[in-house]
PDB file of N, CA and C in Angstrom:
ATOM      1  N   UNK A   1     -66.779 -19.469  26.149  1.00  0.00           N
ATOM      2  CA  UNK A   1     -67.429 -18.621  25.181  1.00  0.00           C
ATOM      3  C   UNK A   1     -66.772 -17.239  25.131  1.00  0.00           C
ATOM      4  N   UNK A   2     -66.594 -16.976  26.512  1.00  0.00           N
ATOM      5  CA  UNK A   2     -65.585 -15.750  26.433  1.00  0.00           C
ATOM      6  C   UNK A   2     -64.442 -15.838  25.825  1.00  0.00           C
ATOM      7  N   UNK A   3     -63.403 -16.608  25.670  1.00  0.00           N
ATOM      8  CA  UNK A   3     -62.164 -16.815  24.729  1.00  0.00           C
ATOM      9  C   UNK A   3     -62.408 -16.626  23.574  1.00  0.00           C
ATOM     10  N   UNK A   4     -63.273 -17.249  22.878  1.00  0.00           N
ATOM     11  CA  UNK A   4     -63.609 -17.119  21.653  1.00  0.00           C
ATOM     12  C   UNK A   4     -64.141 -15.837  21.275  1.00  0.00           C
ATOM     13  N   UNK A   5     -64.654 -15.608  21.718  1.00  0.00           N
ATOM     14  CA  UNK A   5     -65.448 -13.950  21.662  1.00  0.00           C
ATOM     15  C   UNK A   5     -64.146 -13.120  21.802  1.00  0.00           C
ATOM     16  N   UNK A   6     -63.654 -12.935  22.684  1.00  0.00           N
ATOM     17  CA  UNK A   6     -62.119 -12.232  22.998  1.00  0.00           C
ATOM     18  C   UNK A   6     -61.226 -12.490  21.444  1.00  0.00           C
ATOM     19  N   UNK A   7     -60.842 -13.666  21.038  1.00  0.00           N
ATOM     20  CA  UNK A   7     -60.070 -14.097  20.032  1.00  0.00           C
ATOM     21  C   UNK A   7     -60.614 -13.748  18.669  1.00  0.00           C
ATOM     22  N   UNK A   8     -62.236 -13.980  18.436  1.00  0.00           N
ATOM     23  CA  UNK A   8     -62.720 -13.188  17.232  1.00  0.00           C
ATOM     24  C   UNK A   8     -62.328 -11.894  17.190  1.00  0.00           C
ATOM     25  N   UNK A   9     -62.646 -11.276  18.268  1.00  0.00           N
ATOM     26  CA  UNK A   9     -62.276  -9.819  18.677  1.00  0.00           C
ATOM     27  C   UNK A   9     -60.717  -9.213  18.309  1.00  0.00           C
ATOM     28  N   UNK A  10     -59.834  -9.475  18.711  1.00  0.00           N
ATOM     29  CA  UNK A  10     -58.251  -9.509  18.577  1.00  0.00           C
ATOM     30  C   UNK A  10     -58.437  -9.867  17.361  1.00  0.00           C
ATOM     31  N   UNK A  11     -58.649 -11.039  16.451  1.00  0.00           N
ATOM     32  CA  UNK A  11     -58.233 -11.100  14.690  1.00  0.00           C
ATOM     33  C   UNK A  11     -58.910  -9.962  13.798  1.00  0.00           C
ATOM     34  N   UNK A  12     -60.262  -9.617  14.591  1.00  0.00           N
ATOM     35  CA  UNK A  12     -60.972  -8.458  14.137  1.00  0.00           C
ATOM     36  C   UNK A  12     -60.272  -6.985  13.969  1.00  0.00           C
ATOM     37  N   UNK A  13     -59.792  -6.718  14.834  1.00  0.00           N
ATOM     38  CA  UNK A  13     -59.062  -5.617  14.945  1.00  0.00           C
ATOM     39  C   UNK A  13     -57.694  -5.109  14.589  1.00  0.00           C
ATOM     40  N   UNK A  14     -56.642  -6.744  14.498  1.00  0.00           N
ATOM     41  CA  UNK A  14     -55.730  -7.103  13.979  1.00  0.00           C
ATOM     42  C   UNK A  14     -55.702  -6.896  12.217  1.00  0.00           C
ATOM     43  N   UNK A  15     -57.142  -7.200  11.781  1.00  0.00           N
ATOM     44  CA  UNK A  15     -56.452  -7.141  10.383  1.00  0.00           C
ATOM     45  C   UNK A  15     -57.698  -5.656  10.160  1.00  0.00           C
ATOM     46  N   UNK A  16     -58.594  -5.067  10.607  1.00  0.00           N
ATOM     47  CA  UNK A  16     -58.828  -3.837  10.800  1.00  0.00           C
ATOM     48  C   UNK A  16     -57.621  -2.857  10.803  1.00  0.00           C
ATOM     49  N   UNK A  17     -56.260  -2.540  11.713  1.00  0.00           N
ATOM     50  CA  UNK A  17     -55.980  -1.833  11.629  1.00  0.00           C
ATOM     51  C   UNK A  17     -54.588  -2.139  10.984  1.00  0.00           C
ATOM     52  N   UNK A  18     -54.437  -2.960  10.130  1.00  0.00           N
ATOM     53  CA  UNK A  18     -53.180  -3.268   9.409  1.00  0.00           C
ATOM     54  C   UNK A  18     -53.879  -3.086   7.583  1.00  0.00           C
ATOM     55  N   UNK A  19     -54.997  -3.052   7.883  1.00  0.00           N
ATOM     56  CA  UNK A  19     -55.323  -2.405   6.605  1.00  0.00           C
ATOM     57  C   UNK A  19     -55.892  -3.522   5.703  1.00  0.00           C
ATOM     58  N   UNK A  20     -55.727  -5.004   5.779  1.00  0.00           N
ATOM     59  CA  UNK A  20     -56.239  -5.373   5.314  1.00  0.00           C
ATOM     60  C   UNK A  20     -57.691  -5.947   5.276  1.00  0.00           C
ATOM     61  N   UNK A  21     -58.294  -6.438   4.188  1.00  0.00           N
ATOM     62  CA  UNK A  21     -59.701  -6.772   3.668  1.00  0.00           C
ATOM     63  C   UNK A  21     -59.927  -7.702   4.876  1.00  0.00           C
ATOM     64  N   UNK A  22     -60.935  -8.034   5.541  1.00  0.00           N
ATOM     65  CA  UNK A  22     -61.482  -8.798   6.304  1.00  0.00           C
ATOM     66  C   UNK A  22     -61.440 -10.329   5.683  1.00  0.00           C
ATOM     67  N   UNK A  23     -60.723 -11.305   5.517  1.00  0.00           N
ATOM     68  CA  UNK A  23     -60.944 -12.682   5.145  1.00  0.00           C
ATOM     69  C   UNK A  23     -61.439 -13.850   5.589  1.00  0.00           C
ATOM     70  N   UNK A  24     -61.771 -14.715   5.541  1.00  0.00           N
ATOM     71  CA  UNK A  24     -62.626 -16.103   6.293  1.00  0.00           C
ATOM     72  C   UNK A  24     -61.592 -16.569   6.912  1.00  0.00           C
ATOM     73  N   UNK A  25     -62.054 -17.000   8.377  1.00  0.00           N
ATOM     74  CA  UNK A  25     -61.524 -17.436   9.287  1.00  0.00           C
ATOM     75  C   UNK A  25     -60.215 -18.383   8.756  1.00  0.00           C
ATOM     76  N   UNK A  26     -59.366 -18.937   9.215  1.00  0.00           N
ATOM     77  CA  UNK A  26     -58.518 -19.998   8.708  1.00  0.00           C
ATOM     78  C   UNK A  26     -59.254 -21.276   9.078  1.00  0.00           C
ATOM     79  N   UNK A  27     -59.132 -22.233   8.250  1.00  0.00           N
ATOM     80  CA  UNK A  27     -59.469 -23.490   8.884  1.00  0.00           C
ATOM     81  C   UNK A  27     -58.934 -24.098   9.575  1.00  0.00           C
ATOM     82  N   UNK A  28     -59.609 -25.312  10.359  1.00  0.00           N
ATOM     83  CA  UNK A  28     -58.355 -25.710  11.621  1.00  0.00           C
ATOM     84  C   UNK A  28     -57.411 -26.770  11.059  1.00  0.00           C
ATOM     85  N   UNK A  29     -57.694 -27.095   9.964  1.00  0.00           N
ATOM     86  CA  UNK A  29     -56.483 -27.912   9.053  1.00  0.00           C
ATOM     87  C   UNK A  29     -55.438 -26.553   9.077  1.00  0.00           C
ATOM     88  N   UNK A  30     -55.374 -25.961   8.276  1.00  0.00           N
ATOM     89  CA  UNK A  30     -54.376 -24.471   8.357  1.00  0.00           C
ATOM     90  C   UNK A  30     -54.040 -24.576   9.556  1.00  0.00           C
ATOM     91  N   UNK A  31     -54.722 -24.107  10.692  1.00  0.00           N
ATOM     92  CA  UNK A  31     -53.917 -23.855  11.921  1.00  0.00           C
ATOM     93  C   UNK A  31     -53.162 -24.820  12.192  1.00  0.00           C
ATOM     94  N   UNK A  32     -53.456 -26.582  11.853  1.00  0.00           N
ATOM     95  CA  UNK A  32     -52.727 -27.385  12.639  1.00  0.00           C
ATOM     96  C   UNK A  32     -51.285 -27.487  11.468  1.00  0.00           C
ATOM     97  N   UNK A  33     -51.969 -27.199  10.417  1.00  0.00           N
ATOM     98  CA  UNK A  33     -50.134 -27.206   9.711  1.00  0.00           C
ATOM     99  C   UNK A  33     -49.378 -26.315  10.382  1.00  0.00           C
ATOM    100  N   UNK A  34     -49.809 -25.347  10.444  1.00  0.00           N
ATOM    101  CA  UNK A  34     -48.788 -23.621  11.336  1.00  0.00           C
ATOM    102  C   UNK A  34     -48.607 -24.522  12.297  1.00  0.00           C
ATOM    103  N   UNK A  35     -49.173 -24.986  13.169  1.00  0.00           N
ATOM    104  CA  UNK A  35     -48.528 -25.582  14.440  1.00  0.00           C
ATOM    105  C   UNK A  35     -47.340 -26.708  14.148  1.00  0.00           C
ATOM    106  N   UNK A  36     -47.663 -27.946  13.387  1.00  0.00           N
ATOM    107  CA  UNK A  36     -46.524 -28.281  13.392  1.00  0.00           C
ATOM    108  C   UNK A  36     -45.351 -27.766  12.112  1.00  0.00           C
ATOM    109  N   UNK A  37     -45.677 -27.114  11.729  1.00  0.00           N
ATOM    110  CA  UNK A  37     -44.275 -26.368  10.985  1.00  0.00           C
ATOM    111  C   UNK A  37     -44.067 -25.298  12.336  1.00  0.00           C
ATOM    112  N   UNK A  38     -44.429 -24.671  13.210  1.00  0.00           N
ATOM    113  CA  UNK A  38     -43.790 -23.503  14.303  1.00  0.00           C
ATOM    114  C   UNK A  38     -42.866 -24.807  15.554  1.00  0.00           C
ATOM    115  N   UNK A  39     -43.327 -26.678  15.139  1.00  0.00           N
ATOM    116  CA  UNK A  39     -42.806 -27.382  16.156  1.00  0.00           C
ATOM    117  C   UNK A  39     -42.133 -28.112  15.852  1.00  0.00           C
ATOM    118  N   UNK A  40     -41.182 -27.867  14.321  1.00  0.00           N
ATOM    119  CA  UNK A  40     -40.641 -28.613  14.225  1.00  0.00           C
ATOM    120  C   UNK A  40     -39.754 -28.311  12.771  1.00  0.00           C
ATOM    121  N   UNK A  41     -38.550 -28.841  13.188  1.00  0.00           N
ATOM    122  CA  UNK A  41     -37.407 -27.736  12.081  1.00  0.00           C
ATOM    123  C   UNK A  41     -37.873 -28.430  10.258  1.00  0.00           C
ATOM    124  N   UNK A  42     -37.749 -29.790  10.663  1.00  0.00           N
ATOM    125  CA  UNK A  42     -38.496 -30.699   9.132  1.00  0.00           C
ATOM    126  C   UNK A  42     -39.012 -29.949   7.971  1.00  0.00           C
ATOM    127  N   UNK A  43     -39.882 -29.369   8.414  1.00  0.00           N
ATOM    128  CA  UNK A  43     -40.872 -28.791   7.257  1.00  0.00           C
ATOM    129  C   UNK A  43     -40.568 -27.415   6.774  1.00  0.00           C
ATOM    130  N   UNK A  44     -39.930 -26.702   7.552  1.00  0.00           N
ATOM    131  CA  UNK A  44     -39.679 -25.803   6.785  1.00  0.00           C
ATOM    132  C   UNK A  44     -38.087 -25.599   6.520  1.00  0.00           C
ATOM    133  N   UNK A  45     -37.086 -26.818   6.741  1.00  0.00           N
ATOM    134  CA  UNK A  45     -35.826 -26.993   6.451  1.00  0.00           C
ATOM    135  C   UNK A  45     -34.936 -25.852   7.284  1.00  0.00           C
ATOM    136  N   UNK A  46     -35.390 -25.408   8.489  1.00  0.00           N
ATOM    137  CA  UNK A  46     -34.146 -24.528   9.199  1.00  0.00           C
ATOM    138  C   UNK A  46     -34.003 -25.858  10.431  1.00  0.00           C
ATOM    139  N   UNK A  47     -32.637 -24.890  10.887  1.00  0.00           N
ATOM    140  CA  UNK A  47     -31.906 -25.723  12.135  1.00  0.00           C
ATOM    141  C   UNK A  47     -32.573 -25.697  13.413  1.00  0.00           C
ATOM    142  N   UNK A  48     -33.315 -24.591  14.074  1.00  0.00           N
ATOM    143  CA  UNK A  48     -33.937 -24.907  14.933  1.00  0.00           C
ATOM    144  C   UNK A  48     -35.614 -24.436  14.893  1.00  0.00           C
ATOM    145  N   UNK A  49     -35.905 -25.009  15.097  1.00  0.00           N
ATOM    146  CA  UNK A  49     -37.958 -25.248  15.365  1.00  0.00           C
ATOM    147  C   UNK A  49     -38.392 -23.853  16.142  1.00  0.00           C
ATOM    148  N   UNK A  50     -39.156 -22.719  15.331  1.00  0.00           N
ATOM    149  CA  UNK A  50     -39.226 -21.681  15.994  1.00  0.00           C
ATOM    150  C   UNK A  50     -39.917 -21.615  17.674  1.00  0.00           C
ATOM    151  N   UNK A  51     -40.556 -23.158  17.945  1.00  0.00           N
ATOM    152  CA  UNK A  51     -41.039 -23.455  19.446  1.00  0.00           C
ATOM    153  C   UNK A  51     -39.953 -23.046  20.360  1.00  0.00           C
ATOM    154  N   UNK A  52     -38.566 -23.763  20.089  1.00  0.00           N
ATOM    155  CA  UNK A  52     -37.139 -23.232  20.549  1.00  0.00           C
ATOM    156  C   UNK A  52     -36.963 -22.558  21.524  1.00  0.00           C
ATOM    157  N   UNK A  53     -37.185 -21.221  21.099  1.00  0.00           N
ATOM    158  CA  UNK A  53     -37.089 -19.964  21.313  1.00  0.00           C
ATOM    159  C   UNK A  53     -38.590 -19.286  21.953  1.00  0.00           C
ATOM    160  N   UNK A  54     -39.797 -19.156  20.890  1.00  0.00           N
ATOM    161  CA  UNK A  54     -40.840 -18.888  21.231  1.00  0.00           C
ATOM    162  C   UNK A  54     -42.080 -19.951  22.172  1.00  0.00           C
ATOM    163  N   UNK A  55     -41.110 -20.380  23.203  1.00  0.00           N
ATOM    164  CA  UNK A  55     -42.377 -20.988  24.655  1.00  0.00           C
ATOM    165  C   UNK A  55     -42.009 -20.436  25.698  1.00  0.00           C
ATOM    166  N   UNK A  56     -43.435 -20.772  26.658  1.00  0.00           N
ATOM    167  CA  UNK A  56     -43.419 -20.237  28.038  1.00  0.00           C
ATOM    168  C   UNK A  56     -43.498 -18.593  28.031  1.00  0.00           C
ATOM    169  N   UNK A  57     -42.595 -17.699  28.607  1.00  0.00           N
ATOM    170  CA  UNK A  57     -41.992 -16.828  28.991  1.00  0.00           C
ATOM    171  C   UNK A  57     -41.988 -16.497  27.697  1.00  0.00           C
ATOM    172  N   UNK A  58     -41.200 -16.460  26.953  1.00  0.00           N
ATOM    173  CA  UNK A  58     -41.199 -16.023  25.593  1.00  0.00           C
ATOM    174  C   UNK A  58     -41.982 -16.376  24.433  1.00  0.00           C
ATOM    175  N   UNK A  59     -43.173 -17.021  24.458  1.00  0.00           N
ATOM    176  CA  UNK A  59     -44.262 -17.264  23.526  1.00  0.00           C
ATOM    177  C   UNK A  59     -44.686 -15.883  23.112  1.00  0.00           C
ATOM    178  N   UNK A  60     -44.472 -15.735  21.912  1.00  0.00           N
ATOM    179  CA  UNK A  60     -45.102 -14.905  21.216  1.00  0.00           C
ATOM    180  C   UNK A  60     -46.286 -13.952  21.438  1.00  0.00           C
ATOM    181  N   UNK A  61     -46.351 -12.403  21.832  1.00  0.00           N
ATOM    182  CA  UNK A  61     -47.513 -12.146  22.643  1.00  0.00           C
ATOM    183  C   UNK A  61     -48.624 -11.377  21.847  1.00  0.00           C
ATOM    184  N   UNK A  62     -49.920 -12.006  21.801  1.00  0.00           N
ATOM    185  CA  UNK A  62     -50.947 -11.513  20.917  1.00  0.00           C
ATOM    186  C   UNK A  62     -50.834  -9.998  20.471  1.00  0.00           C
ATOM    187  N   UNK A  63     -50.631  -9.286  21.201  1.00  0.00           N
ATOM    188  CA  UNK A  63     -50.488  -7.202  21.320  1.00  0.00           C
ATOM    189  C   UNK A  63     -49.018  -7.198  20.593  1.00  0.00           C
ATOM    190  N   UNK A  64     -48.302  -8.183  20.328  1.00  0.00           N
ATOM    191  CA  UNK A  64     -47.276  -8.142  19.413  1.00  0.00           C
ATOM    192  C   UNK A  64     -47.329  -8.368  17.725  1.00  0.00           C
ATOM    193  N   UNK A  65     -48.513  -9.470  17.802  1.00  0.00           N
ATOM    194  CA  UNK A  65     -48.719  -9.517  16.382  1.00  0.00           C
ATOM    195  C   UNK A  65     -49.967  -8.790  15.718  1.00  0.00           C
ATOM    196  N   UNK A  66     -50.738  -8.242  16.597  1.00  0.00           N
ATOM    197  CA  UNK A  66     -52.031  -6.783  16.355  1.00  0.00           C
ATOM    198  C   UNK A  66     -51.137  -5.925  15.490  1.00  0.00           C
ATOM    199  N   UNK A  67     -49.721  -5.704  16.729  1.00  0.00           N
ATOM    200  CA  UNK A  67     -49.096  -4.335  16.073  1.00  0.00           C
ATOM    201  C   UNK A  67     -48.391  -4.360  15.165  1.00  0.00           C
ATOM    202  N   UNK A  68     -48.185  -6.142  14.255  1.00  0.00           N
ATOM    203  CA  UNK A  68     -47.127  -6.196  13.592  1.00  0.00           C
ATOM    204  C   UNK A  68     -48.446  -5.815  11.766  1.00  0.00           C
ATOM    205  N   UNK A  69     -49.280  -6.865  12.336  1.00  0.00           N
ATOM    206  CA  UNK A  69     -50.591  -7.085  11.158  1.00  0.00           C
ATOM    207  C   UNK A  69     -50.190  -7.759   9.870  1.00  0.00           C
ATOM    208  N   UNK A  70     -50.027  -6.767   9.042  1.00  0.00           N
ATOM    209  CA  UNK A  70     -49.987  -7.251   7.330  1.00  0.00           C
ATOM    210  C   UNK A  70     -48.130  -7.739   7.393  1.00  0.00           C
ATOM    211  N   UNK A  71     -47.466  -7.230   8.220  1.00  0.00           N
ATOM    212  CA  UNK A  71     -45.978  -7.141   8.109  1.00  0.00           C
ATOM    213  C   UNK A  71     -45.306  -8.349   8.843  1.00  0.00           C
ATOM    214  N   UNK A  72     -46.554  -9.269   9.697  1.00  0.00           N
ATOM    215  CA  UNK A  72     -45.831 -10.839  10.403  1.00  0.00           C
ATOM    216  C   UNK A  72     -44.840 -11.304   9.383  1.00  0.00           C
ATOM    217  N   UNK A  73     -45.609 -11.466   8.230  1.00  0.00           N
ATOM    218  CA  UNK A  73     -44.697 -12.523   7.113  1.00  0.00           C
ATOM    219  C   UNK A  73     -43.620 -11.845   7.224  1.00  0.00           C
ATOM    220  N   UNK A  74     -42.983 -10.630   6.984  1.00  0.00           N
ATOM    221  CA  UNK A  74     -41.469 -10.231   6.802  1.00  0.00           C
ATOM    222  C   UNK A  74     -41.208 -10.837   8.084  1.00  0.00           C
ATOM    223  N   UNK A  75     -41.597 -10.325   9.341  1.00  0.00           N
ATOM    224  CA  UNK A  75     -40.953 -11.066  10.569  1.00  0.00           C
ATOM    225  C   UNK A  75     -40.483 -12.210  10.484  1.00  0.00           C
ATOM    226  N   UNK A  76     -41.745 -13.399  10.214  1.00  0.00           N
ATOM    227  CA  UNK A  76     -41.488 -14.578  10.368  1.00  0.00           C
ATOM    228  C   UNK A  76     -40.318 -14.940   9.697  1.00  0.00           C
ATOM    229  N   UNK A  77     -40.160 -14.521   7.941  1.00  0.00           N
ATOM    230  CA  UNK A  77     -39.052 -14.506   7.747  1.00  0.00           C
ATOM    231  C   UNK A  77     -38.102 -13.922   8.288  1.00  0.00           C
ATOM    232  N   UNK A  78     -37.643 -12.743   9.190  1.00  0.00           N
ATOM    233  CA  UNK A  78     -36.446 -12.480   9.455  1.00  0.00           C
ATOM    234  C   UNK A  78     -36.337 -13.752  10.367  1.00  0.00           C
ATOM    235  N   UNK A  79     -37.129 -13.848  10.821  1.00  0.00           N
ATOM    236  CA  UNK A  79     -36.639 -15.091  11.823  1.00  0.00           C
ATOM    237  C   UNK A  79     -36.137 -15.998  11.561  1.00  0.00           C
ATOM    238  N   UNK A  80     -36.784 -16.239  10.350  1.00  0.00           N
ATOM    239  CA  UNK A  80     -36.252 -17.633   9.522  1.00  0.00           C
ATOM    240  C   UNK A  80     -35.149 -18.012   8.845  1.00  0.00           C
ATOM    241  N   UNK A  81     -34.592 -16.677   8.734  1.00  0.00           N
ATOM    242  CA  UNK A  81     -33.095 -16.596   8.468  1.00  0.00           C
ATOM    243  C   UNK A  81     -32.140 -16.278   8.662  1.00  0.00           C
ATOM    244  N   UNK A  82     -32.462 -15.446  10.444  1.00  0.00           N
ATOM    245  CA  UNK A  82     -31.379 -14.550  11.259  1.00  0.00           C
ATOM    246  C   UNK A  82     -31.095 -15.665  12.165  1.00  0.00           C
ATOM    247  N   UNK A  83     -32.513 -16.108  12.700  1.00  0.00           N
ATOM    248  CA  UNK A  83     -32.029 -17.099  14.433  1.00  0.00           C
ATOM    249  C   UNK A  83     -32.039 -18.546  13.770  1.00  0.00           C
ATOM    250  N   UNK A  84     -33.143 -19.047  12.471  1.00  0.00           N
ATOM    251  CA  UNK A  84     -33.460 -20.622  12.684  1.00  0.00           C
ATOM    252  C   UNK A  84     -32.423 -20.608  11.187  1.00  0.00           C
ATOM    253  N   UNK A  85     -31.870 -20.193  11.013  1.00  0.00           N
ATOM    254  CA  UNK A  85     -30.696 -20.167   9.737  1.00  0.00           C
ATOM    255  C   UNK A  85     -31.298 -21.635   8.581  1.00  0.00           C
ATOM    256  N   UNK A  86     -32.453 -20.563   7.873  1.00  0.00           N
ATOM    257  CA  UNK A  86     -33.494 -21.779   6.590  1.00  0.00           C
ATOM    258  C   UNK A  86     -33.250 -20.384   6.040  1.00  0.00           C
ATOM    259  N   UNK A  87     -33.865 -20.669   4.563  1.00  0.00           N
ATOM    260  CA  UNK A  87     -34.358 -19.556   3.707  1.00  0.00           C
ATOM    261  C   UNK A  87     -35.851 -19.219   3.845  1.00  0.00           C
ATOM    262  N   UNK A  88     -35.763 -17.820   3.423  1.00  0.00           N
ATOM    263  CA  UNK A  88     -36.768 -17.582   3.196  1.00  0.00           C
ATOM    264  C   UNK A  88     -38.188 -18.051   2.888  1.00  0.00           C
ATOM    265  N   UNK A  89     -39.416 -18.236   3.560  1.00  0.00           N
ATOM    266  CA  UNK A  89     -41.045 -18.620   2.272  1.00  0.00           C
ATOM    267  C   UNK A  89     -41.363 -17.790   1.680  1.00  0.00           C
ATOM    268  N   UNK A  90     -41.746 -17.473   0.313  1.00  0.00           N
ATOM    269  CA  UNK A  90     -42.580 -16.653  -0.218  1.00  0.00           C
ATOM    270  C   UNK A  90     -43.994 -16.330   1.100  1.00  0.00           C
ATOM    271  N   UNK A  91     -44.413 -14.958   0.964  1.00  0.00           N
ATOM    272  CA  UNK A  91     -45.445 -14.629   1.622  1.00  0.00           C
ATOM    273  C   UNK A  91     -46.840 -15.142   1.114  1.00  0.00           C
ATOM    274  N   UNK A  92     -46.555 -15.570   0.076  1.00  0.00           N
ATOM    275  CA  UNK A  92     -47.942 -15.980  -0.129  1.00  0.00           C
ATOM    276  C   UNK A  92     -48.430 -17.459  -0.500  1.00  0.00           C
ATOM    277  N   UNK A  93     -47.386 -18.133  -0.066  1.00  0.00           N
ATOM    278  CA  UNK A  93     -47.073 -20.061  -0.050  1.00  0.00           C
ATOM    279  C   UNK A  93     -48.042 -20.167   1.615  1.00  0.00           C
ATOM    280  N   UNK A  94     -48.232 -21.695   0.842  1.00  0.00           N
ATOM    281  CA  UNK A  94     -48.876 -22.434   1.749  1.00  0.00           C
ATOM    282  C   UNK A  94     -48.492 -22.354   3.500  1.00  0.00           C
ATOM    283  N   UNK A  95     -46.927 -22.185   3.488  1.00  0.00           N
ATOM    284  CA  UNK A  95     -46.501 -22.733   4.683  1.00  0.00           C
ATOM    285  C   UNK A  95     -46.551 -21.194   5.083  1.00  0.00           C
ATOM    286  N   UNK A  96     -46.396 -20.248   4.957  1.00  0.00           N
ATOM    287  CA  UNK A  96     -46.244 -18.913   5.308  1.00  0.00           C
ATOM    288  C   UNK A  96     -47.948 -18.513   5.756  1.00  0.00           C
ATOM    289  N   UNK A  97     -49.179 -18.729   5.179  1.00  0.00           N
ATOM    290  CA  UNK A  97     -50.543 -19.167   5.598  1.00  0.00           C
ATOM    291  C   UNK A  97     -50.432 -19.905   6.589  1.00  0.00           C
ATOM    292  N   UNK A  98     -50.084 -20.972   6.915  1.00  0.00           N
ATOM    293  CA  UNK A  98     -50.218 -21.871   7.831  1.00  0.00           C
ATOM    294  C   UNK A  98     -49.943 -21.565   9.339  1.00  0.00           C
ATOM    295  N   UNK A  99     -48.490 -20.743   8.783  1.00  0.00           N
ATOM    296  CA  UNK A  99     -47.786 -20.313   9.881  1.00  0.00           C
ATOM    297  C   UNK A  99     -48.548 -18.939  10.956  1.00  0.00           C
ATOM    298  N   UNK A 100     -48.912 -17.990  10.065  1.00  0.00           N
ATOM    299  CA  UNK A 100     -49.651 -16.632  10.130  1.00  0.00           C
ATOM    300  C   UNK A 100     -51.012 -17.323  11.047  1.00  0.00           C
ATOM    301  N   UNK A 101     -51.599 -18.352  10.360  1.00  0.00           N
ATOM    302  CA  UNK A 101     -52.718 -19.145  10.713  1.00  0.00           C
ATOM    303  C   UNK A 101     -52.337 -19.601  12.226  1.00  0.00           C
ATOM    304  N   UNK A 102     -52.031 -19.950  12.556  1.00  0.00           N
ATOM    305  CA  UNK A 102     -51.362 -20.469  13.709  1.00  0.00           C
ATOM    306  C   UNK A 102     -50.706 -19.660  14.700  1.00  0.00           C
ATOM    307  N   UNK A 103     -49.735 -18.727  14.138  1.00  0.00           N
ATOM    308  CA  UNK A 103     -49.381 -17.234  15.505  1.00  0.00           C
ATOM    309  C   UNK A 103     -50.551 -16.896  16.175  1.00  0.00           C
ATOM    310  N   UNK A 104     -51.360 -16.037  14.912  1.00  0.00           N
ATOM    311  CA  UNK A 104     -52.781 -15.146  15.239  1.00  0.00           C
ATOM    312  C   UNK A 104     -54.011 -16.173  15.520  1.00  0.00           C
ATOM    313  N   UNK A 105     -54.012 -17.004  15.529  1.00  0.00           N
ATOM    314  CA  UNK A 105     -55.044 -17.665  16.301  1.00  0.00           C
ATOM    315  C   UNK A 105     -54.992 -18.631  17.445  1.00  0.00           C
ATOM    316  N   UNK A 106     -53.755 -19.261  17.465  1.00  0.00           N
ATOM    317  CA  UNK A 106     -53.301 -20.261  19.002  1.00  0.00           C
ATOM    318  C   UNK A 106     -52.376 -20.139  19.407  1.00  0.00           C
ATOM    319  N   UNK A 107     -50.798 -19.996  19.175  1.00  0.00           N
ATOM    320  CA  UNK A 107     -50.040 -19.540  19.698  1.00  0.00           C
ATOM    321  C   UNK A 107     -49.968 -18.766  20.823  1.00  0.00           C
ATOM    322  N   UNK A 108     -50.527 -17.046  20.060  1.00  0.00           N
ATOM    323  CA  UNK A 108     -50.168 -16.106  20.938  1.00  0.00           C
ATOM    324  C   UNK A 108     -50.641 -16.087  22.001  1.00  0.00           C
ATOM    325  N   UNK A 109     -50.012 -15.044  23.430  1.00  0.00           N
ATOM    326  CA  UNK A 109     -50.948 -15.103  24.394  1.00  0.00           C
ATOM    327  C   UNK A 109     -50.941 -13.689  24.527  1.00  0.00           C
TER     328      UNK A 109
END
């Protein structure tokens, strides 16, 4: 009960201080697409699967994406076209939701 409470808490404050409108939770369909598009190169057509890079030791760390907020999507894309060499998603496509859906709610630690 404490995780969850903790994790409402962190998305609370996350999109509090990035400025945006408070929105409804993601659903866990959403999260599980973000998960397997973050596990696997297929779906979003780059060479390597951003899991790759971001496990263990280097998993993505919650106080990283608080401070990033409204600005993940540019990240995700730089990523997506500096290290996993795909193009770009529009920020406001399905898979770019999915993905956002999935950092800020299971991923991070």
């Amino acid at each position: 009960m404490k995780k969850i409470i903790f994790a409402l808490l962190a998305v609370v404050c996350a999109v509090s201080f990035s400025g945006v409108a408070l929105a409804e939770a993601p659903s866990a369909d959403l999260i599980k697409q973000g998960e397997q598009l973050f596990n696997a190169k297929e779906g979003l057509g780059v060479k390597f699967a951003c899991i790759m890079c971001h496990k263990g030791q280097k998993a993505i760390k919650k106080s990283e994406v608080e401070k990033l907020g409204a600005t993940l999507p540019d990240v995700i894309n730089e990523y997506i076209v500096k290290k996993s060499k795909g193009t770009a998603i529009a920020k406001d496509s399905d898979q770019m939701k999915a993905l956002v859906a999935y950092i800020t709610n299971e991923h991070s630690v």
